[in-house]
C-alpha atoms as a PDB file:
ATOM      1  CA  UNK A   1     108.059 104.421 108.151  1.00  0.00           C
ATOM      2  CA  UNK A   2     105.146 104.690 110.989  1.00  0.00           C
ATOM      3  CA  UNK A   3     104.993 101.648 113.541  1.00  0.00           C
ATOM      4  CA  UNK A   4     101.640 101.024 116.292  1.00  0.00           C
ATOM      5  CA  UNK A   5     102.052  99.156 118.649  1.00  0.00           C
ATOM      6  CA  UNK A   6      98.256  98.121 120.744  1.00  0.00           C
ATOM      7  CA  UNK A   7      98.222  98.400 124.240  1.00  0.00           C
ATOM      8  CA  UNK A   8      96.118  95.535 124.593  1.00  0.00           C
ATOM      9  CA  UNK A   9      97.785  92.857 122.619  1.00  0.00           C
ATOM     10  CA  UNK A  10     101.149  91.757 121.718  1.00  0.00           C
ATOM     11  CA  UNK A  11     101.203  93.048 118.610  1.00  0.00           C
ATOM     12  CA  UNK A  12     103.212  95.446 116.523  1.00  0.00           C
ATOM     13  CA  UNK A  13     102.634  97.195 113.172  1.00  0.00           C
ATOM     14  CA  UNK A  14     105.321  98.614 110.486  1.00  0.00           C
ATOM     15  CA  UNK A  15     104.198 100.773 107.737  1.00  0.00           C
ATOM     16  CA  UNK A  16     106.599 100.790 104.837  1.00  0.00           C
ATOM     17  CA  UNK A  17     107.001 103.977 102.908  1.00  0.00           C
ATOM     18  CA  UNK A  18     105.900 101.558  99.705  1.00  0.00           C
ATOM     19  CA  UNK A  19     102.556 101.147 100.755  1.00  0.00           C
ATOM     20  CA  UNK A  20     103.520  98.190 102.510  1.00  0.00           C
ATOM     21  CA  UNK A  21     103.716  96.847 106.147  1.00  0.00           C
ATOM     22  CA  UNK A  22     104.996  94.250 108.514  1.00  0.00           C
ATOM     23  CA  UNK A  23     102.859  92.379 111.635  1.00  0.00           C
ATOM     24  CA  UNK A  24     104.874  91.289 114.627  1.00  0.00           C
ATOM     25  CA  UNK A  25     103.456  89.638 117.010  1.00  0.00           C
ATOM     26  CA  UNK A  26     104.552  87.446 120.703  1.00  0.00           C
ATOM     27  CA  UNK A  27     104.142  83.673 119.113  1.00  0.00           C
ATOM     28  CA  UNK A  28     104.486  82.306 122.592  1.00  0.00           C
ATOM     29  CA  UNK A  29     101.941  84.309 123.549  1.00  0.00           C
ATOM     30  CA  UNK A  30      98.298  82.526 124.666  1.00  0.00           C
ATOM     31  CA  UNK A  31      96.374  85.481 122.997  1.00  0.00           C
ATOM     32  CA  UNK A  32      98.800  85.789 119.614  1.00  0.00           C
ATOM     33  CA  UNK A  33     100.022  82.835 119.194  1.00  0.00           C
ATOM     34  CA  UNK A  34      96.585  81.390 116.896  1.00  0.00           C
ATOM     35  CA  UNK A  35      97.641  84.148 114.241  1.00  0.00           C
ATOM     36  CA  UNK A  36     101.203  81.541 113.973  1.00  0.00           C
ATOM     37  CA  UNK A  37      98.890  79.327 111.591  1.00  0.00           C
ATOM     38  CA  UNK A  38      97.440  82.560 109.673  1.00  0.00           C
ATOM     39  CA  UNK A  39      98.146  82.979 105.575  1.00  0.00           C
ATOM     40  CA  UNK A  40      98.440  86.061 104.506  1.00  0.00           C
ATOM     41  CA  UNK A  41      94.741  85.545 102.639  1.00  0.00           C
ATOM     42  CA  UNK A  42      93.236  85.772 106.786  1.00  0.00           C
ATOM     43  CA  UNK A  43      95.069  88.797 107.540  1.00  0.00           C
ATOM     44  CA  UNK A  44      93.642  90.484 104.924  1.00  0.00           C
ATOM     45  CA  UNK A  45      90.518  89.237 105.469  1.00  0.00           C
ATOM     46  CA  UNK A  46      90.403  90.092 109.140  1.00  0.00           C
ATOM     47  CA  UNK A  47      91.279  93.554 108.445  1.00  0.00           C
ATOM     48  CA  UNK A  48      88.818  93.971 105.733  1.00  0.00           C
ATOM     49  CA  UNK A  49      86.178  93.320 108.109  1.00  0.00           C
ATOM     50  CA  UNK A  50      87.430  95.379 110.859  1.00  0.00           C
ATOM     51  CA  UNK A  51      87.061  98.297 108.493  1.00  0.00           C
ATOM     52  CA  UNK A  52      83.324  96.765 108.092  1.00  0.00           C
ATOM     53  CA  UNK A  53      82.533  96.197 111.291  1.00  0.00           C
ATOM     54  CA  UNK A  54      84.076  99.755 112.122  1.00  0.00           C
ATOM     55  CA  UNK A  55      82.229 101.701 109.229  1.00  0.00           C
ATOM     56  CA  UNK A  56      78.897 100.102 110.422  1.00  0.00           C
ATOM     57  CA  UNK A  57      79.148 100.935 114.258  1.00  0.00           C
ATOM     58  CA  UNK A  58      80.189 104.479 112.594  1.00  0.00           C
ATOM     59  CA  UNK A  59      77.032 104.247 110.234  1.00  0.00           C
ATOM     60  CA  UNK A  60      74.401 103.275 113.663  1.00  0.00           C
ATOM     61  CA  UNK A  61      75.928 105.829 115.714  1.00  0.00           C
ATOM     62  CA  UNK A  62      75.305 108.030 112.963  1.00  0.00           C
ATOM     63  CA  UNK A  63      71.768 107.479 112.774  1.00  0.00           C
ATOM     64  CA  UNK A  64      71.149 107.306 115.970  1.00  0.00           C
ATOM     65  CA  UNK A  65      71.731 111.035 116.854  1.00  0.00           C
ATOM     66  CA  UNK A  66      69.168 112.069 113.944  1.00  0.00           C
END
């Protein structure tokens, strides 16, 4: 098992040797505390399009040394 944990938020990762992982996060915090109200449908979601958004600044940095 492999855990992150950011520097910036309260906000911990597990990774499961299944494939699987675990989110904690501060619920009394002001900046965590929104993701209380989250299904599991806009986790995935909002991962999916950090990989997007990640891929495409990857992608214009890219082209912008040619």
């Amino acid at each position: 098992m492999s855990t992150y944990t950011s520097a910036d938020y309260p906000l911990h990762v597990e990774e499961h040797g299944d494939g699987t992982f675990t989110i904690h996060w501060d619920e009394y915090d002001p900046l965590t505390s929104p993701l209380n109200t989250w299904a599991e449908e806009d986790f995935l979601r909002a991962i999916t399009q950090g990989i997007e958004d990640e891929l495409f600044i990857l992608e214009e940095e890219k082209c912008a040394e040619k």
